[in-house]
C-alpha atoms as a PDB file:
ATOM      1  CA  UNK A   1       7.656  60.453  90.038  1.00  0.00           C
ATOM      2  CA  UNK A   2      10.803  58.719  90.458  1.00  0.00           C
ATOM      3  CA  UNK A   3      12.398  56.904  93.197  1.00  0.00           C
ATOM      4  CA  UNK A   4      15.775  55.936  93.532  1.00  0.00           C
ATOM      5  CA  UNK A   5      16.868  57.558  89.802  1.00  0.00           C
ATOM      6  CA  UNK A   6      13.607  55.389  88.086  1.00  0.00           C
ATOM      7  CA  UNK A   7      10.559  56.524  86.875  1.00  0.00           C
ATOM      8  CA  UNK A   8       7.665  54.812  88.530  1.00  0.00           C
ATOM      9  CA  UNK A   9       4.495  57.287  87.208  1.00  0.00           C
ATOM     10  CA  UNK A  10       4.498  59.995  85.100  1.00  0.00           C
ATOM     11  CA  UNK A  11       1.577  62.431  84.280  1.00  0.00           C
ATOM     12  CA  UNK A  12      -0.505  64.987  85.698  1.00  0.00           C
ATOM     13  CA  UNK A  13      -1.194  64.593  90.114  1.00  0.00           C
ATOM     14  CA  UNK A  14      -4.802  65.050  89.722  1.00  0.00           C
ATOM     15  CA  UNK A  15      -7.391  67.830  88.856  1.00  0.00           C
ATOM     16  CA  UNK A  16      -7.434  69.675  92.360  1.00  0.00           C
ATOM     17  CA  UNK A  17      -6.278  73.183  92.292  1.00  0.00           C
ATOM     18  CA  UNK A  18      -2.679  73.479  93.775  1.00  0.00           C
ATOM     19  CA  UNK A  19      -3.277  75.907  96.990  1.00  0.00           C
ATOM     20  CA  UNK A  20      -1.047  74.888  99.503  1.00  0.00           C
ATOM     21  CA  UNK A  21       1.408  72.095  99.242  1.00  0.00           C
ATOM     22  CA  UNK A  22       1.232  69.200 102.882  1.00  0.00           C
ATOM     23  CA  UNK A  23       4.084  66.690 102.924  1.00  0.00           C
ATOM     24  CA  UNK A  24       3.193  63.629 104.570  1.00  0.00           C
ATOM     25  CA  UNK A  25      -0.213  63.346 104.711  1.00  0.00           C
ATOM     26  CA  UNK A  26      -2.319  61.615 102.222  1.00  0.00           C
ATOM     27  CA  UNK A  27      -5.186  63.290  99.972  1.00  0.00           C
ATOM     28  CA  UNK A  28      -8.204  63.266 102.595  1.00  0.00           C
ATOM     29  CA  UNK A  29      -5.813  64.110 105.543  1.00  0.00           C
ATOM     30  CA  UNK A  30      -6.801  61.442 107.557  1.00  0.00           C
ATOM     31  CA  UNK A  31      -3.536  59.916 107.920  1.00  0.00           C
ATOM     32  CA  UNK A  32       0.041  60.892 108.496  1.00  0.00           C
ATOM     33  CA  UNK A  33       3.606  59.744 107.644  1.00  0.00           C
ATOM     34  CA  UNK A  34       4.948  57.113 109.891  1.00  0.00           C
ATOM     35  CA  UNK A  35       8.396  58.128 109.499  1.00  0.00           C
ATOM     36  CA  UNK A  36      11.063  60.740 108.230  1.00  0.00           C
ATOM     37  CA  UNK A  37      12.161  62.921 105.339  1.00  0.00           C
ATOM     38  CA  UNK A  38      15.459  62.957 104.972  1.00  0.00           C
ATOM     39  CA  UNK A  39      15.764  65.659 102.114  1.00  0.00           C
ATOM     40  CA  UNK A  40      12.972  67.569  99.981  1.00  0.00           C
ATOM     41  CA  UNK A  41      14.495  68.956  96.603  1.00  0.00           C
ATOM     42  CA  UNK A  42      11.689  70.867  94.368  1.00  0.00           C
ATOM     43  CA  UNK A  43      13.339  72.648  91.476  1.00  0.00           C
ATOM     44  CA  UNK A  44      11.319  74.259  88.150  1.00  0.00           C
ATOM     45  CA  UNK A  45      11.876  71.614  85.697  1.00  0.00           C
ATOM     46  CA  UNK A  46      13.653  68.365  85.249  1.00  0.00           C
ATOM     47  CA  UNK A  47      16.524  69.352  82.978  1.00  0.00           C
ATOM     48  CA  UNK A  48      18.890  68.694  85.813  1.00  0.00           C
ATOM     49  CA  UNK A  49      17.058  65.476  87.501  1.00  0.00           C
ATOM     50  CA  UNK A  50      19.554  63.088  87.217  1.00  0.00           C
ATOM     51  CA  UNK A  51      22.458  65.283  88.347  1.00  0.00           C
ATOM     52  CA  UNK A  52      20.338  66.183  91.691  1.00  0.00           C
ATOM     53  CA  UNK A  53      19.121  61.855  91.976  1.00  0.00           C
ATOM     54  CA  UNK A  54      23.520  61.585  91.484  1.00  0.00           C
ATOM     55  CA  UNK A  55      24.787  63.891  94.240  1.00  0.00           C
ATOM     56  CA  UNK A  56      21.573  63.116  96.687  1.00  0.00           C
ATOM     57  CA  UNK A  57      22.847  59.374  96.065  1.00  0.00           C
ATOM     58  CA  UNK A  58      26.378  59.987  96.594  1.00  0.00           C
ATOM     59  CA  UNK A  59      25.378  62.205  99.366  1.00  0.00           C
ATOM     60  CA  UNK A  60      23.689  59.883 101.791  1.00  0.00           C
ATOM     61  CA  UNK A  61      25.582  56.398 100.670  1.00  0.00           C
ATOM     62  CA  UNK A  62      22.513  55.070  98.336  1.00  0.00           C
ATOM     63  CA  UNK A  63      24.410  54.870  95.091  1.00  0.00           C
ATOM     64  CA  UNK A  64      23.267  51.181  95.229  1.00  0.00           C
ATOM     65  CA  UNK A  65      19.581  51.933  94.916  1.00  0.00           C
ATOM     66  CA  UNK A  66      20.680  53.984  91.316  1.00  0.00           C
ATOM     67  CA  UNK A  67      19.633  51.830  88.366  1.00  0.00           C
ATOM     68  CA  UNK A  68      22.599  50.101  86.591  1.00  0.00           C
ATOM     69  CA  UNK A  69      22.259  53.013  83.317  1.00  0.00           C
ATOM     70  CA  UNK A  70      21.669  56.041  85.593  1.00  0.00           C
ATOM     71  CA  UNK A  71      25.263  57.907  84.389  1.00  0.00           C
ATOM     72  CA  UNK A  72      26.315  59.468  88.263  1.00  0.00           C
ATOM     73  CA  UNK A  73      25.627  55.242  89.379  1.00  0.00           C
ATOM     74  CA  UNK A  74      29.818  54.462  88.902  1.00  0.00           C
ATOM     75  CA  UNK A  75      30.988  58.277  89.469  1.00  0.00           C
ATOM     76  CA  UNK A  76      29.533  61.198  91.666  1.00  0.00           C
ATOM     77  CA  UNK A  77      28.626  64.077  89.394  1.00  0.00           C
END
């Protein structure tokens, strides 16, 4: 997982089998997101991550938020 261009966990999301996919709730269901999705990108593999973090930042004014060696933080891609 990474937020803003950094990694924060990496590794498998858990044993369950993958039937349906529910954004905002949590694993038991019992509660719901308090907020707003701006954007959901889901693409294949990660070969083109930091190209997708780079315009998404660009995109919606974040380019702050990128980490100081991300290489779209000084130039959109």
């Amino acid at each position: 997982m990474r937020i803003n261009g950094d990694q924060k966990k990496s590794g498998p999301i858990g044993t369950n089998s993958f039937a349906q996919l529910r954004l905002g709730h949590n694993e038991s269901e019992l509660s719901d997101l308090d907020g707003y999705f701006a954007e959901i990108v889901g693409f294949a593999d990660n070969s083109k991550q930091e190209i997708i973090e780079g315009y998404l930042a660009w995109k919606w004014g974040l380019v702050a938020n990128l980490p100081a060696g991300h290489p779209y933080k000084n130039s959109a891609p």
